[in-house]
Protein backbone atom coordinates (compact mmCIF):
# COMPACT_ATOMS: atom_id res chain seq x y z
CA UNK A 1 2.29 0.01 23.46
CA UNK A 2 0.08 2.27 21.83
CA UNK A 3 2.40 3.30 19.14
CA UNK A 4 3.09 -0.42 18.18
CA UNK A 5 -0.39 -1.30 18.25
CA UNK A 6 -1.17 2.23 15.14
CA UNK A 7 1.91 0.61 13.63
CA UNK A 8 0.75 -2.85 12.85
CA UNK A 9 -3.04 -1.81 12.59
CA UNK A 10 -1.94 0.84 10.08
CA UNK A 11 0.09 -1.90 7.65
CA UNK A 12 -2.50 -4.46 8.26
CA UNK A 13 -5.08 -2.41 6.49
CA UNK A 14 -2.19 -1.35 3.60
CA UNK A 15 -1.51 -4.95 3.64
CA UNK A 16 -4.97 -5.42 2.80
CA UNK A 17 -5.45 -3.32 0.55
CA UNK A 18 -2.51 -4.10 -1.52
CA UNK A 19 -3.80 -7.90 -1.79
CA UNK A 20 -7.48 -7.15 -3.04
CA UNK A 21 -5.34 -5.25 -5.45
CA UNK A 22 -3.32 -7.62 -6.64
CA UNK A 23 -5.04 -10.81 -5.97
CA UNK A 24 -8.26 -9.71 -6.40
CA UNK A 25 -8.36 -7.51 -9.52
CA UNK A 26 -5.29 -9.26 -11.06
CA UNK A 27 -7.15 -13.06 -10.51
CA UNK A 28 -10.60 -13.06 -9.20
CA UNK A 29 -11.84 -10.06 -11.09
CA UNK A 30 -10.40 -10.36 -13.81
CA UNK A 31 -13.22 -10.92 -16.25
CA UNK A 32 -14.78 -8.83 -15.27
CA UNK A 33 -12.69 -6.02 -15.20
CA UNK A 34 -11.25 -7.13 -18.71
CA UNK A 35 -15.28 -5.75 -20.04
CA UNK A 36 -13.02 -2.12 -19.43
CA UNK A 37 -10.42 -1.12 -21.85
CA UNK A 38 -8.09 1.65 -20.80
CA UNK A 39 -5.74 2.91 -23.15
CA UNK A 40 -6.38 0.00 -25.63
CA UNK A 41 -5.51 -2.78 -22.99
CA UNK A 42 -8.30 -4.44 -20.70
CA UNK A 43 -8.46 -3.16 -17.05
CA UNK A 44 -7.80 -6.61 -15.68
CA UNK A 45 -4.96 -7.41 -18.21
CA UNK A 46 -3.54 -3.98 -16.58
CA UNK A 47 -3.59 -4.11 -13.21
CA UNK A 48 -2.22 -8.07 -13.40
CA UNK A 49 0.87 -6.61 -15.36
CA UNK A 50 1.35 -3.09 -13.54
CA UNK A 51 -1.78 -1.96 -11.35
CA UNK A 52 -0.82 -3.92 -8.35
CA UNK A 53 3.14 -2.43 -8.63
CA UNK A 54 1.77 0.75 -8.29
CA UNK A 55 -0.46 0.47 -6.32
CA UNK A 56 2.36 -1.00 -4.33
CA UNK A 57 4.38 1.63 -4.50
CA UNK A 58 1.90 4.20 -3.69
CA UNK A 59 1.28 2.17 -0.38
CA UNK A 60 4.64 2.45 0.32
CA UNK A 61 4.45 6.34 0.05
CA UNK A 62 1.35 6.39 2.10
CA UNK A 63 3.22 4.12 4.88
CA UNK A 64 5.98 6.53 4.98
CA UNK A 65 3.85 9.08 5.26
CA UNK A 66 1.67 8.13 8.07
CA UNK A 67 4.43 6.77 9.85
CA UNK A 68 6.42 10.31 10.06
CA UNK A 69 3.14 11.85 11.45
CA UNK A 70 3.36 8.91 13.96
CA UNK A 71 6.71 9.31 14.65
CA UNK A 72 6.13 12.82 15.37
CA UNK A 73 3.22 12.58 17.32
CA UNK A 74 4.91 10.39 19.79
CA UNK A 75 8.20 12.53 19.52
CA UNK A 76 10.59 9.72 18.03
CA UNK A 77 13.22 11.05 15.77
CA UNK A 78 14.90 8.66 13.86
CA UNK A 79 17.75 11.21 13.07
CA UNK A 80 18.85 11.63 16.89
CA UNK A 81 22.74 11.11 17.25
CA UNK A 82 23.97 7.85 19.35
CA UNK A 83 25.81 8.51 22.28
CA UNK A 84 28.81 6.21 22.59
């Protein structure tokens, strides 16, 4: 269905995101990225210890996010009461 198919496209693309993130500026960019000190500790240094958490976790906020305006525009409520 249409609302499955937003779903998955929508956390392929945080998916996606999240490993450039961590994969590619924790390991592949590293050097280069470690050229740009932040704070006293080299860019790459950072995001291989906390960058890709948090960018993590702010992926999980946008997920949660788009998925209520989802929800609603397909009128699913998660909070409706089971009928027994």
């Amino acid at each position: 269905s249409e609302y499955w198919r937003r779903n998955l496209r929508l956390m392929s693309v945080l998916l996606a995101i999240w490993a450039l993130v961590s994969f590619g500026a924790g390991i592949l960019f590293v050097d280069l990225l470690n050229q740009i000190v932040v704070l006293g500790f080299p860019l790459g240094f950072w995001f291989a210890q906390q960058g890709s958490i948090l960018v993590f976790v702010i992926l999980i906020a946008v997920y949660v996010w788009r998925m209520d305006k989802l929800d609603a525009e397909f009128g699913i409520d998660e909070y409706e009461e089971e009928v027994h």
